[in-house]
N, C-alpha and C. Protein backbone atom coordinates (compact mmCIF):
# COMPACT_ATOMS: atom_id res chain seq x y z
N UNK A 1 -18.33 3.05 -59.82
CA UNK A 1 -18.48 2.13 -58.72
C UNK A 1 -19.78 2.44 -58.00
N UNK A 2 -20.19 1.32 -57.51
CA UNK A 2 -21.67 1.24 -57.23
C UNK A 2 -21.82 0.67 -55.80
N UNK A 3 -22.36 0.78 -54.65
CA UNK A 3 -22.48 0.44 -53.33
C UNK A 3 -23.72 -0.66 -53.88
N UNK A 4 -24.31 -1.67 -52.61
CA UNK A 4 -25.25 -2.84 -53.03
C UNK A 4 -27.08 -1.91 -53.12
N UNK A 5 -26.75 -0.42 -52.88
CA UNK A 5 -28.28 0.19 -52.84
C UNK A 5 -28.04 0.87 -54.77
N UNK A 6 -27.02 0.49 -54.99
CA UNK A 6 -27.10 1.53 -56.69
C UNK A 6 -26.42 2.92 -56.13
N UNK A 7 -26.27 3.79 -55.28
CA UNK A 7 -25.53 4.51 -55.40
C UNK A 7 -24.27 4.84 -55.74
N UNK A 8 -24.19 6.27 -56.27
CA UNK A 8 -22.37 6.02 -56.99
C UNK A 8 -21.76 6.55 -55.74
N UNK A 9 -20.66 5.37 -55.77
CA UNK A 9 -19.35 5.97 -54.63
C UNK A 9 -18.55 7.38 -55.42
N UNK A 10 -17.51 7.67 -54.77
CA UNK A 10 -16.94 8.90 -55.39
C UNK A 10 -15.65 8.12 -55.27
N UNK A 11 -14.66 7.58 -55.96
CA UNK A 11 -13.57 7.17 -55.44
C UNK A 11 -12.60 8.05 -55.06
N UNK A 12 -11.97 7.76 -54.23
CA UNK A 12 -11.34 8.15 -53.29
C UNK A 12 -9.44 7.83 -52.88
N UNK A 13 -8.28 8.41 -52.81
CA UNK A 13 -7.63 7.87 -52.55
C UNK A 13 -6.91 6.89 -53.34
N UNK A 14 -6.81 5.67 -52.68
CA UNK A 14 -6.39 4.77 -53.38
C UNK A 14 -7.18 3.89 -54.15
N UNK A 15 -8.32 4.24 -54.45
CA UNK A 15 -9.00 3.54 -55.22
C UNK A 15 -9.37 4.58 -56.31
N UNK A 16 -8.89 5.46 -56.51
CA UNK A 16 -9.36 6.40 -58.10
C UNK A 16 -8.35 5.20 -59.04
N UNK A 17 -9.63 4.80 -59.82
CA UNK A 17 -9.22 3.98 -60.89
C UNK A 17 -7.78 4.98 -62.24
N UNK A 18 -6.92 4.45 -62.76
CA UNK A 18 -5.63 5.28 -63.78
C UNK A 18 -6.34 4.94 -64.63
N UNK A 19 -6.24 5.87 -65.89
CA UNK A 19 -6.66 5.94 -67.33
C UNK A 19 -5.56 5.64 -68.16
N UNK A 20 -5.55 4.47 -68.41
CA UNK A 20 -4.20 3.99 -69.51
C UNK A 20 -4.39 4.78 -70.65
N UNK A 21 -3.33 5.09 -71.04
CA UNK A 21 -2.99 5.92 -72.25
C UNK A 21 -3.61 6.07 -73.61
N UNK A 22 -4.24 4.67 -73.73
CA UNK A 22 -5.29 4.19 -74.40
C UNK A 22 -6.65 4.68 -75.17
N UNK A 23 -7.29 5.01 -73.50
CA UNK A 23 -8.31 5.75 -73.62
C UNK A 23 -7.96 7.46 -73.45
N UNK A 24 -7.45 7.55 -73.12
CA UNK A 24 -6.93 9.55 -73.35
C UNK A 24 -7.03 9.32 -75.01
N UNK A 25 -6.03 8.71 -75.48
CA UNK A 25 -5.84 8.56 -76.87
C UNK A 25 -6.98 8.74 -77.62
N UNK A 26 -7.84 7.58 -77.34
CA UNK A 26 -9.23 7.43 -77.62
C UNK A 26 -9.99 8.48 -77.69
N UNK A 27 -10.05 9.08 -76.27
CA UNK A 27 -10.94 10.18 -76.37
C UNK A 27 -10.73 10.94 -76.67
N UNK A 28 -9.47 11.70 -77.25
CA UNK A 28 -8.95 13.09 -77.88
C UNK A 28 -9.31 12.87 -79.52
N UNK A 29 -8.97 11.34 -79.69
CA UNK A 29 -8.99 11.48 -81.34
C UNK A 29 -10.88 11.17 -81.67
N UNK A 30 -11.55 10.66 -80.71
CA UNK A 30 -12.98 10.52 -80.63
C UNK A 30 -13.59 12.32 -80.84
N UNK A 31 -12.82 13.12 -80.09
CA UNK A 31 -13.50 14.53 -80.10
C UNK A 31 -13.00 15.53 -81.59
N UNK A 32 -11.60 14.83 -81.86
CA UNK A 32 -11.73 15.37 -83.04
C UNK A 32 -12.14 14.96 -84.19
N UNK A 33 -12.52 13.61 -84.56
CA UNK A 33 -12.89 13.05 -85.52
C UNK A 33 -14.35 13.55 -85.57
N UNK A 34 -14.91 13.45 -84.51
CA UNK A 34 -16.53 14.39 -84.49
C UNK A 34 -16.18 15.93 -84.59
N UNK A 35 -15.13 16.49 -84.60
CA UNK A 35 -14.94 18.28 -85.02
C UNK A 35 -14.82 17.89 -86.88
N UNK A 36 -13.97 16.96 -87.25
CA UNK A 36 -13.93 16.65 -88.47
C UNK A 36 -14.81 16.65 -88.80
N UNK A 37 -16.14 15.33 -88.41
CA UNK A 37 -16.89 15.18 -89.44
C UNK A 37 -18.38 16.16 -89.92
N UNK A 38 -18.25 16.80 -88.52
CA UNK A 38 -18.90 18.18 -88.43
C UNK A 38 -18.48 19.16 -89.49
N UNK A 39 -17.57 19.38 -89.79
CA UNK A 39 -17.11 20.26 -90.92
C UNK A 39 -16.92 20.00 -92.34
N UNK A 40 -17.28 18.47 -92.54
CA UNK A 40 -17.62 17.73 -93.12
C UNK A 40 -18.91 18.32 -93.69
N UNK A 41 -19.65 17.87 -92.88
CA UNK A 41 -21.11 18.24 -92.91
C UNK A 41 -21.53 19.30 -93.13
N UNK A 42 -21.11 20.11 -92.51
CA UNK A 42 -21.31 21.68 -92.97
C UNK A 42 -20.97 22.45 -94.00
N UNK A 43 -19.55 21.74 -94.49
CA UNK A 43 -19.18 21.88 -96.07
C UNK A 43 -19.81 21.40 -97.37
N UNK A 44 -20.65 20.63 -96.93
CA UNK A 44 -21.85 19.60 -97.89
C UNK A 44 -23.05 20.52 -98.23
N UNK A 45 -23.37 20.85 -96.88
CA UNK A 45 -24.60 21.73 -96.70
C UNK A 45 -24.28 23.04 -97.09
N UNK A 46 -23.31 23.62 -97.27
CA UNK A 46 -22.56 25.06 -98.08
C UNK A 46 -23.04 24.55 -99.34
N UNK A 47 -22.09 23.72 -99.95
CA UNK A 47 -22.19 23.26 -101.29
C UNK A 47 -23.76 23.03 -101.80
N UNK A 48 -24.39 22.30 -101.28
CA UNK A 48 -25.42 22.11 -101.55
C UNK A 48 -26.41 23.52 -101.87
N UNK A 49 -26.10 24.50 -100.88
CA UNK A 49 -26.59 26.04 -100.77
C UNK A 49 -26.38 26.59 -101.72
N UNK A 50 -24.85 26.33 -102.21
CA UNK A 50 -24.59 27.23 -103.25
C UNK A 50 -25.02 26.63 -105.10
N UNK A 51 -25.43 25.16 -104.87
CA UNK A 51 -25.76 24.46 -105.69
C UNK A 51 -27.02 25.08 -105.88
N UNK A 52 -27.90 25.12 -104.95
CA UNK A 52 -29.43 25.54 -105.44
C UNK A 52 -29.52 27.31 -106.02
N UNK A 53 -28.39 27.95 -105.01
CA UNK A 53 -28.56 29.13 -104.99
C UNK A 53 -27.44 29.97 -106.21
N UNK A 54 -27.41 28.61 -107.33
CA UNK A 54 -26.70 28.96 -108.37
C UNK A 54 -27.37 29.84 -109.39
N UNK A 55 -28.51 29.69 -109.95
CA UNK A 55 -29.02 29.98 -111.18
C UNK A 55 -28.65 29.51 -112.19
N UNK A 56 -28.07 28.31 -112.80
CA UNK A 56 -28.24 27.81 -113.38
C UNK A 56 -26.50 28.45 -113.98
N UNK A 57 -26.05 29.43 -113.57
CA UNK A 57 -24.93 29.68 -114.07
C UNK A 57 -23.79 28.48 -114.34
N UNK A 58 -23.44 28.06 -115.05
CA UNK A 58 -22.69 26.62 -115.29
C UNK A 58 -21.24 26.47 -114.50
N UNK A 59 -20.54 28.00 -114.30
CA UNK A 59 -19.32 27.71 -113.32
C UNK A 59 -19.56 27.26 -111.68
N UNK A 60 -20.63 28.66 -111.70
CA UNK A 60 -21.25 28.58 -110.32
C UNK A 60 -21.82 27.05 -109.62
N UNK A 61 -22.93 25.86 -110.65
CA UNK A 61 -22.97 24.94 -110.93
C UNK A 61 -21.69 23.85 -110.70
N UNK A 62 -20.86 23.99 -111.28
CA UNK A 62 -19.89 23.31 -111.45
C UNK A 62 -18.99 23.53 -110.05
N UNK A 63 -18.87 24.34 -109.64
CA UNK A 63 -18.27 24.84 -108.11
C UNK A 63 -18.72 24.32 -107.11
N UNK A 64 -20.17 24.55 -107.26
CA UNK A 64 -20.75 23.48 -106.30
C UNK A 64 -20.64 21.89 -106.28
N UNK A 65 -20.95 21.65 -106.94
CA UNK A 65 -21.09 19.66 -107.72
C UNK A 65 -19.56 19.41 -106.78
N UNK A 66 -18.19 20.12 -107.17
CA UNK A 66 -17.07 19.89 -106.35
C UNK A 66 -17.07 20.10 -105.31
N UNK A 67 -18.07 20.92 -104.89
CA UNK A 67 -17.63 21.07 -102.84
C UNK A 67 -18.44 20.49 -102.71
N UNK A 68 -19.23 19.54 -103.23
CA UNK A 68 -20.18 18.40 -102.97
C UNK A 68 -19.58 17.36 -102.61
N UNK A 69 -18.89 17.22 -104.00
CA UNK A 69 -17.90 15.73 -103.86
C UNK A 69 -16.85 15.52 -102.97
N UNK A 70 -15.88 16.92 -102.61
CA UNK A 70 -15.00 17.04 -101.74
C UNK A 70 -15.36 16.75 -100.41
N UNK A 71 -16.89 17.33 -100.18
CA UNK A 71 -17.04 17.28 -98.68
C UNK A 71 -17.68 15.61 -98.29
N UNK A 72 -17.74 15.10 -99.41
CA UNK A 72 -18.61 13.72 -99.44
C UNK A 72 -17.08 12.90 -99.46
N UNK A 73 -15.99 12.81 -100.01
CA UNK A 73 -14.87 12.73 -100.01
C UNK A 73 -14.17 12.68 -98.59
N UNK A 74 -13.91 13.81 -98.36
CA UNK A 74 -13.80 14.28 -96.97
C UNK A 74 -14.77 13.65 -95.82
N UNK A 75 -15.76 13.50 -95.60
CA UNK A 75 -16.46 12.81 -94.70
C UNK A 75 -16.08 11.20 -94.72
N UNK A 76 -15.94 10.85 -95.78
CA UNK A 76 -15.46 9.10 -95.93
C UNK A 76 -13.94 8.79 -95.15
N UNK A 77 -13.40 9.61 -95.68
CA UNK A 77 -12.12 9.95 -95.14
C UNK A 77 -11.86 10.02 -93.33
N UNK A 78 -12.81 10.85 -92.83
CA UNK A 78 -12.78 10.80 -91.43
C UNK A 78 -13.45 9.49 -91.03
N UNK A 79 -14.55 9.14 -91.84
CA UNK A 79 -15.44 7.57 -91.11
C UNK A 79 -14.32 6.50 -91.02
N UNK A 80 -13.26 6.24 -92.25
CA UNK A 80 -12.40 5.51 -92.30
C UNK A 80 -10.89 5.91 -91.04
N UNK A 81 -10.65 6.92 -91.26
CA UNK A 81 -9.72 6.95 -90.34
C UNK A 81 -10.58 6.74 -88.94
N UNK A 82 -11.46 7.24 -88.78
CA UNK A 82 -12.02 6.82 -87.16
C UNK A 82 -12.13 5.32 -86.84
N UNK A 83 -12.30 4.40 -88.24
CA UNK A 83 -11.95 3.02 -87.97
C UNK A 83 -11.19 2.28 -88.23
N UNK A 84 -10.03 2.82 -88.78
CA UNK A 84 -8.65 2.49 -88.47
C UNK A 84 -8.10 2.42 -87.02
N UNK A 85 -8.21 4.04 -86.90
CA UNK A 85 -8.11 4.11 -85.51
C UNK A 85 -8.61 3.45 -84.25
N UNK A 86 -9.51 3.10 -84.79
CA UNK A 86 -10.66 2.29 -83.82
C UNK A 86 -10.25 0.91 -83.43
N UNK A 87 -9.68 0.14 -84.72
CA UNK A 87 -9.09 -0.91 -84.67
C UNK A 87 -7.78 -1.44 -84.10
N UNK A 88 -6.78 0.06 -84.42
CA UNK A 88 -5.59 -0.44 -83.88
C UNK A 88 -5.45 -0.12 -82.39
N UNK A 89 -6.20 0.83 -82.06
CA UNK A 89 -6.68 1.02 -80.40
C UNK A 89 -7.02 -0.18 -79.72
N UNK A 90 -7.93 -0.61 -80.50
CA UNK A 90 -8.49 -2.15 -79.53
C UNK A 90 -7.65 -3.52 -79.91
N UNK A 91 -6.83 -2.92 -80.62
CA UNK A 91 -6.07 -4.48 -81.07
C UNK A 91 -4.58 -4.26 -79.83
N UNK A 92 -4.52 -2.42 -79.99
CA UNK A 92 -2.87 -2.36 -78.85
C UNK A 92 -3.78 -2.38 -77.43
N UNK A 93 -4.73 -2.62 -76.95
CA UNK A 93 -4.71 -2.57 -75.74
C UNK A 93 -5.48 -3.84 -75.48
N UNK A 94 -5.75 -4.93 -76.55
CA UNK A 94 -6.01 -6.16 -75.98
C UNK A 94 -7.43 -6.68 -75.96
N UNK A 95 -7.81 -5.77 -76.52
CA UNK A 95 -9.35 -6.00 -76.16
C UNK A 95 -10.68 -5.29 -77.08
């Protein structure tokens, strides 16, 4: 909330706006879907590490290529559930 100079009011009382259930929702599964896809990412970038830092050894090779695909797997997985989620959030609250 904004007074007519742009300053922010502090609400107060009976005017502190309620957070429908909605957005709590929102924002808990918003903070973990970004812890997800972070680990995501970081599991890619392992793989990838251990891909270069194979030597050519063919298991070692092959170990990697899968925590490649898993974490590339895994990252799709969170983009999609974040827009599932995304959807049925804005479809149950109307807007």
């Amino acid at each position: 909330m904004k007074d007519t100079f742009g300053a922010i009011l502090i609400p107060t009382g009976d005017n502190i706006p309620a957070a429908s259930a909605e957005y709590i929702v929102a924002g808990l599964l918003d903070g973990v879907f970004l812890i997800a896809g972070m680990i995501a990412v970081i599991a890619m970038i392992m793989a990838a590490y251990r891909f270069v830092t194979s030597n050519g050894d063919p298991s070692r090779v092959t170990k990697a290529k899968q925590g490649i695909v898993y974490a590339i797997v895994g990252l799709l997985f969170v983009l999609a559930s974040f827009g599932l989620v995304r959807f049925f959030i804005t479809a149950i609250s109307g807007g």
